[in-house]
C-alpha atoms as a PDB file:
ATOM      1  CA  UNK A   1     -13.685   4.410 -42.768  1.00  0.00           C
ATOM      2  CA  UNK A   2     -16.892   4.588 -44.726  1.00  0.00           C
ATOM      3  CA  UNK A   3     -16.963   7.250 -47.404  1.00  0.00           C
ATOM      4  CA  UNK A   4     -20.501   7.995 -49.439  1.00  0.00           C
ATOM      5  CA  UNK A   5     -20.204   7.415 -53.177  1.00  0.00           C
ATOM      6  CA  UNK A   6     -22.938   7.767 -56.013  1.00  0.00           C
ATOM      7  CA  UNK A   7     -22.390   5.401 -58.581  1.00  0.00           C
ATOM      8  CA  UNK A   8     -22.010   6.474 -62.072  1.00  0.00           C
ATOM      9  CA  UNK A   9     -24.566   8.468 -63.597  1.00  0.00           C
ATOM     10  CA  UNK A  10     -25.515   9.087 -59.822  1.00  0.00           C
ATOM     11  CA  UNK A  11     -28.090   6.090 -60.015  1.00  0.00           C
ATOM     12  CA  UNK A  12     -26.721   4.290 -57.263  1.00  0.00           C
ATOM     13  CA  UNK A  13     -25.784   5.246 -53.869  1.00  0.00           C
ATOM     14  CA  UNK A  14     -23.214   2.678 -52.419  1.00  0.00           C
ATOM     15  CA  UNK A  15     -21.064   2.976 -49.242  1.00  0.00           C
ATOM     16  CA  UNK A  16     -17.336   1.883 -49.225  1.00  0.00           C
ATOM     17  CA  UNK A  17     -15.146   0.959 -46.350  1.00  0.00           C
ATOM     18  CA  UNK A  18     -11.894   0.865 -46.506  1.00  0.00           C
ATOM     19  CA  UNK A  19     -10.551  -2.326 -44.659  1.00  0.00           C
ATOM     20  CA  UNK A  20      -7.205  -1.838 -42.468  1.00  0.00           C
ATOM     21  CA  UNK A  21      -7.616  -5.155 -41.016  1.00  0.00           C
ATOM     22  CA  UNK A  22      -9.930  -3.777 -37.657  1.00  0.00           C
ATOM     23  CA  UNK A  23      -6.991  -1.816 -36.389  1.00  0.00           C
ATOM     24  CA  UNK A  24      -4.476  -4.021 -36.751  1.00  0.00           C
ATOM     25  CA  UNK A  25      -1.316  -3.311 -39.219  1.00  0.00           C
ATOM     26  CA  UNK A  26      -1.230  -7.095 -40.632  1.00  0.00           C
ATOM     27  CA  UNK A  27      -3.079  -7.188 -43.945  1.00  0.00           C
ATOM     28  CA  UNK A  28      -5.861 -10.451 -44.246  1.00  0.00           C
ATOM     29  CA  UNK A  29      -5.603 -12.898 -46.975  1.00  0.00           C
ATOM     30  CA  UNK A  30      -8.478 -12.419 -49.967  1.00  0.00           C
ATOM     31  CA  UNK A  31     -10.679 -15.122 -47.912  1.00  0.00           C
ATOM     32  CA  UNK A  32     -10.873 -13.276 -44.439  1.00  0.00           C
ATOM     33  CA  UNK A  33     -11.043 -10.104 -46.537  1.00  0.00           C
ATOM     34  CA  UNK A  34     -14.486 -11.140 -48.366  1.00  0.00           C
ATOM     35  CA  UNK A  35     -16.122 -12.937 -45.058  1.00  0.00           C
ATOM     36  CA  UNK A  36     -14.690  -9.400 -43.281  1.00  0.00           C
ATOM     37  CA  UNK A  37     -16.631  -7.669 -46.083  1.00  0.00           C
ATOM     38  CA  UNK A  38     -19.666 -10.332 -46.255  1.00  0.00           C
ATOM     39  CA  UNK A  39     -19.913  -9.393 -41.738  1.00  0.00           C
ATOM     40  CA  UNK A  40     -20.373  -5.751 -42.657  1.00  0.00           C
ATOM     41  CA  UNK A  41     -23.465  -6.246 -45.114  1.00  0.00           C
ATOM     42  CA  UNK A  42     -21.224  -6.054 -48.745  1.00  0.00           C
ATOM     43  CA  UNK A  43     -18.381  -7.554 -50.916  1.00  0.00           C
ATOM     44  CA  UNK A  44     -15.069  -6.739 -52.187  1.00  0.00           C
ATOM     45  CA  UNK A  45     -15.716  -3.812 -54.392  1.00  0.00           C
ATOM     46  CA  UNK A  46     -16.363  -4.514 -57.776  1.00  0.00           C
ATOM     47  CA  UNK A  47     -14.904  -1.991 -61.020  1.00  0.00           C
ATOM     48  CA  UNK A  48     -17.327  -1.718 -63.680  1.00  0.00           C
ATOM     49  CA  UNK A  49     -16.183   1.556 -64.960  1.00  0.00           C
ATOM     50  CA  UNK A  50     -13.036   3.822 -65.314  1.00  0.00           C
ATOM     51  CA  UNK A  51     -14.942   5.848 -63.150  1.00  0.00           C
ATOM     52  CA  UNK A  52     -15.071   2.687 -60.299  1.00  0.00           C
ATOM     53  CA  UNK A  53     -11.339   2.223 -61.234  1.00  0.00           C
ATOM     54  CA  UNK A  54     -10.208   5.840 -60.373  1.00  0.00           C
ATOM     55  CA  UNK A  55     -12.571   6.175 -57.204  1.00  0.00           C
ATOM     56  CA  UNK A  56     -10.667   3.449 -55.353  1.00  0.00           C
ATOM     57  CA  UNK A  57      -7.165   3.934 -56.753  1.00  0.00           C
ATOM     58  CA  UNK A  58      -8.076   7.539 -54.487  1.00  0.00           C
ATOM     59  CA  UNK A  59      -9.914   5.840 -51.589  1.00  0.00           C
ATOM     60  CA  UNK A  60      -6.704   4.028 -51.238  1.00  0.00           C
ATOM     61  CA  UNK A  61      -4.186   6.856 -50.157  1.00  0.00           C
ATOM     62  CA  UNK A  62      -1.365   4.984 -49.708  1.00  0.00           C
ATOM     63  CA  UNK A  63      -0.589   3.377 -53.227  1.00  0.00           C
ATOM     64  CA  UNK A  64      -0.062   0.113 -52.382  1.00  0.00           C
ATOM     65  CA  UNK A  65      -1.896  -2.872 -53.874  1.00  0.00           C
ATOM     66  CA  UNK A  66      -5.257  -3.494 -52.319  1.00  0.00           C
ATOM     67  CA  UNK A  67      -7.499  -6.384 -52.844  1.00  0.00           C
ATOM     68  CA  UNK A  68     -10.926  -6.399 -55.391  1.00  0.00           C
ATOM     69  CA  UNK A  69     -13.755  -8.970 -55.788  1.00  0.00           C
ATOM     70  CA  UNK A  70     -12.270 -10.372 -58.559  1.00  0.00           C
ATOM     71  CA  UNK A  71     -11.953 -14.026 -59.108  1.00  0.00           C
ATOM     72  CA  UNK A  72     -11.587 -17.235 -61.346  1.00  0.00           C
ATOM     73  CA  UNK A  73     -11.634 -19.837 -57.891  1.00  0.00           C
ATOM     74  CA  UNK A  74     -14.636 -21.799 -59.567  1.00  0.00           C
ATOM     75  CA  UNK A  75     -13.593 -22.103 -63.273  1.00  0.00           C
ATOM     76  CA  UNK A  76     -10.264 -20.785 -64.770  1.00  0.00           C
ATOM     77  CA  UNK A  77     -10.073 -17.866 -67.031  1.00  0.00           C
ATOM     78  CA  UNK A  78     -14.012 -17.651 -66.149  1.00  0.00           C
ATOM     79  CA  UNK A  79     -13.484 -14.262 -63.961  1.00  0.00           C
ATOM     80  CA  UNK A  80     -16.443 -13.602 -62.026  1.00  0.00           C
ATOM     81  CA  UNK A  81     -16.985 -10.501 -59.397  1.00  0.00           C
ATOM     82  CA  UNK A  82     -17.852 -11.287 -55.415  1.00  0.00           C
ATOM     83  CA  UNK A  83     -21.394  -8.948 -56.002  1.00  0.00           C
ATOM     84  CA  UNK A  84     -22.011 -12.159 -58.694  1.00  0.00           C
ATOM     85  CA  UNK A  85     -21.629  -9.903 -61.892  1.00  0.00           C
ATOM     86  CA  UNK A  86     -19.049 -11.552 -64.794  1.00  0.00           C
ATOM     87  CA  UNK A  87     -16.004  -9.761 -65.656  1.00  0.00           C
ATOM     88  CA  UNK A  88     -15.557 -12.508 -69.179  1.00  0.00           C
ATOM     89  CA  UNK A  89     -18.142 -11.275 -71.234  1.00  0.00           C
ATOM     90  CA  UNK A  90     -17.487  -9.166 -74.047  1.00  0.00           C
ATOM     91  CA  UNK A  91     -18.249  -5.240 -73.376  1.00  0.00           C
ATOM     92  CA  UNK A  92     -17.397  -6.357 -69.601  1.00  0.00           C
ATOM     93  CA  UNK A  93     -14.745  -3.630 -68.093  1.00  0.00           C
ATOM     94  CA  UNK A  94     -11.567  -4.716 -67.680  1.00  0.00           C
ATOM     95  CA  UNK A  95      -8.428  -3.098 -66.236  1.00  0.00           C
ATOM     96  CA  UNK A  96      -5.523  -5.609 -66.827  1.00  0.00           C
ATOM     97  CA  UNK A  97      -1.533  -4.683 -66.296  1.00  0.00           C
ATOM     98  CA  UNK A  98      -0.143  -5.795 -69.750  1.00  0.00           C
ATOM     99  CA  UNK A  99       0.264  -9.816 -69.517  1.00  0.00           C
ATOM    100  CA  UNK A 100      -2.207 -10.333 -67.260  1.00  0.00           C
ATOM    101  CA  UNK A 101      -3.703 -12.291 -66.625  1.00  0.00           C
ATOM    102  CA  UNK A 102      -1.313 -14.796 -66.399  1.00  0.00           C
ATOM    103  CA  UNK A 103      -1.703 -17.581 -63.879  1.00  0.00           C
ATOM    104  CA  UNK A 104       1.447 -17.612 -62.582  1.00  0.00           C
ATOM    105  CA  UNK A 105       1.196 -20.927 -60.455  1.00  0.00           C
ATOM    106  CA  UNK A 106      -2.492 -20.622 -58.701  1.00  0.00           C
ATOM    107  CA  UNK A 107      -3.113 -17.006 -59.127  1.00  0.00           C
ATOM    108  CA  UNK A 108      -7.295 -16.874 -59.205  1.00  0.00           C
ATOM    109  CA  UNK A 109      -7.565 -13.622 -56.948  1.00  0.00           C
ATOM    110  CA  UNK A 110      -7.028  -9.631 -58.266  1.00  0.00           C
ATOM    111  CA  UNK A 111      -6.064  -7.184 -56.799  1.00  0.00           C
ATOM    112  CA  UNK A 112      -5.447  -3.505 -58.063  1.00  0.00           C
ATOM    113  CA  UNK A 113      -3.364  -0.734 -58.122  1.00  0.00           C
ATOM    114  CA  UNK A 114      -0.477  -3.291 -58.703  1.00  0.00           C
ATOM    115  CA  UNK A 115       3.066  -2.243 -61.165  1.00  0.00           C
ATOM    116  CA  UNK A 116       3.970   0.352 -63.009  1.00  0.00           C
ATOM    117  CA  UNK A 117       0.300   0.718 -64.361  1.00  0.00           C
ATOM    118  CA  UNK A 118      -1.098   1.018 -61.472  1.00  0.00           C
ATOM    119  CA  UNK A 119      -4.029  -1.636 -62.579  1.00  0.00           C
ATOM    120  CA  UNK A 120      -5.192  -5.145 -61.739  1.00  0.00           C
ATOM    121  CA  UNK A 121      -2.861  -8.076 -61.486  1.00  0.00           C
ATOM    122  CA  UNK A 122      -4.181 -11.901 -60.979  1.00  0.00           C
ATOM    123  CA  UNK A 123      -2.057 -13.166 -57.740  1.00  0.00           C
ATOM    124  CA  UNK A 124      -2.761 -16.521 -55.455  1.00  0.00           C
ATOM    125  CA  UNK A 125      -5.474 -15.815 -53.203  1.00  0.00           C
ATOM    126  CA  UNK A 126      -3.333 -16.232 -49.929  1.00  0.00           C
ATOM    127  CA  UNK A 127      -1.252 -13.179 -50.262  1.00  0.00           C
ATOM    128  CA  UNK A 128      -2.275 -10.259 -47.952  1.00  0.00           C
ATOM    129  CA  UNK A 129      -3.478  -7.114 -49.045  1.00  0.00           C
ATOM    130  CA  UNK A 130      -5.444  -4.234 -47.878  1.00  0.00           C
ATOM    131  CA  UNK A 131      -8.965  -3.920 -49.134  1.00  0.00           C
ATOM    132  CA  UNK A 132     -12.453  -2.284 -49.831  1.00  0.00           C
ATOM    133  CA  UNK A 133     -15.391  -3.292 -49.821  1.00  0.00           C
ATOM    134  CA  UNK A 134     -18.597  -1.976 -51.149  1.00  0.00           C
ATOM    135  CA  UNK A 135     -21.334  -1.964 -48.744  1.00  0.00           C
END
């Protein structure tokens, strides 16, 4: 499903699709989800606002966890979006769950809507999620 969206301040005009695994009901690990996303022209979506944040929490009817371009694979702690933007700068958005991020074993992958929050959670990259990507 592709759904139009104008980026804040209506600047930029992006299209999302929401990845359901190309009709299947098994949900991809992050690394099938990004080369899936890479195929279709984009990348996982990226969340540089509150206004990003809230968008896909609704794009994502279901509630569940889904995944986000987020990741510290190259350089721990150094958390870097898939559209090549840095997420460890100061004034950079972020949207941690309280304690996170806490590398619990070889979590360098995010994804969102995760606990009672309902924000992002670092996880090992080999779990399986749903996810978007921004096109």
């Amino acid at each position: 499903m592709e759904v139009p969206y104008s980026g804040p301040g209506g600047t930029q005009s992006q299209r999302w699709s929401k990845g359901q695994d190309r009709g299947t009901k098994s949900r991809l690990r992050d690394n099938v989800k990004k080369l899936h996303c890479v195929s279709l022209g984009g990348n996982l979506a990226s969340e540089h606002s509150q206004d990003d944040h809230q968008f896909l929490k609704k794009l994502n009817e279901n509630d569940k966890p889904f995944w986000i371009g987020l990741a510290d694979v190259h350089k721990e702690g150094t958390w870097l979006w898939s559209d090549g933007t840095s997420a460890s700068s100061e004034g950079d958005f972020l949207k941690w769950n309280p304690g996170e991020p806490n590398n619990a074993g070889q979590e360098n992958c995010v994804h969102s809507n995760y606990g009672g929050q309902a924000d992002w959670n670092d996880i090992e990259c080999d779990s399986r999620f749903q996810s978007v990507c921004a096109m």
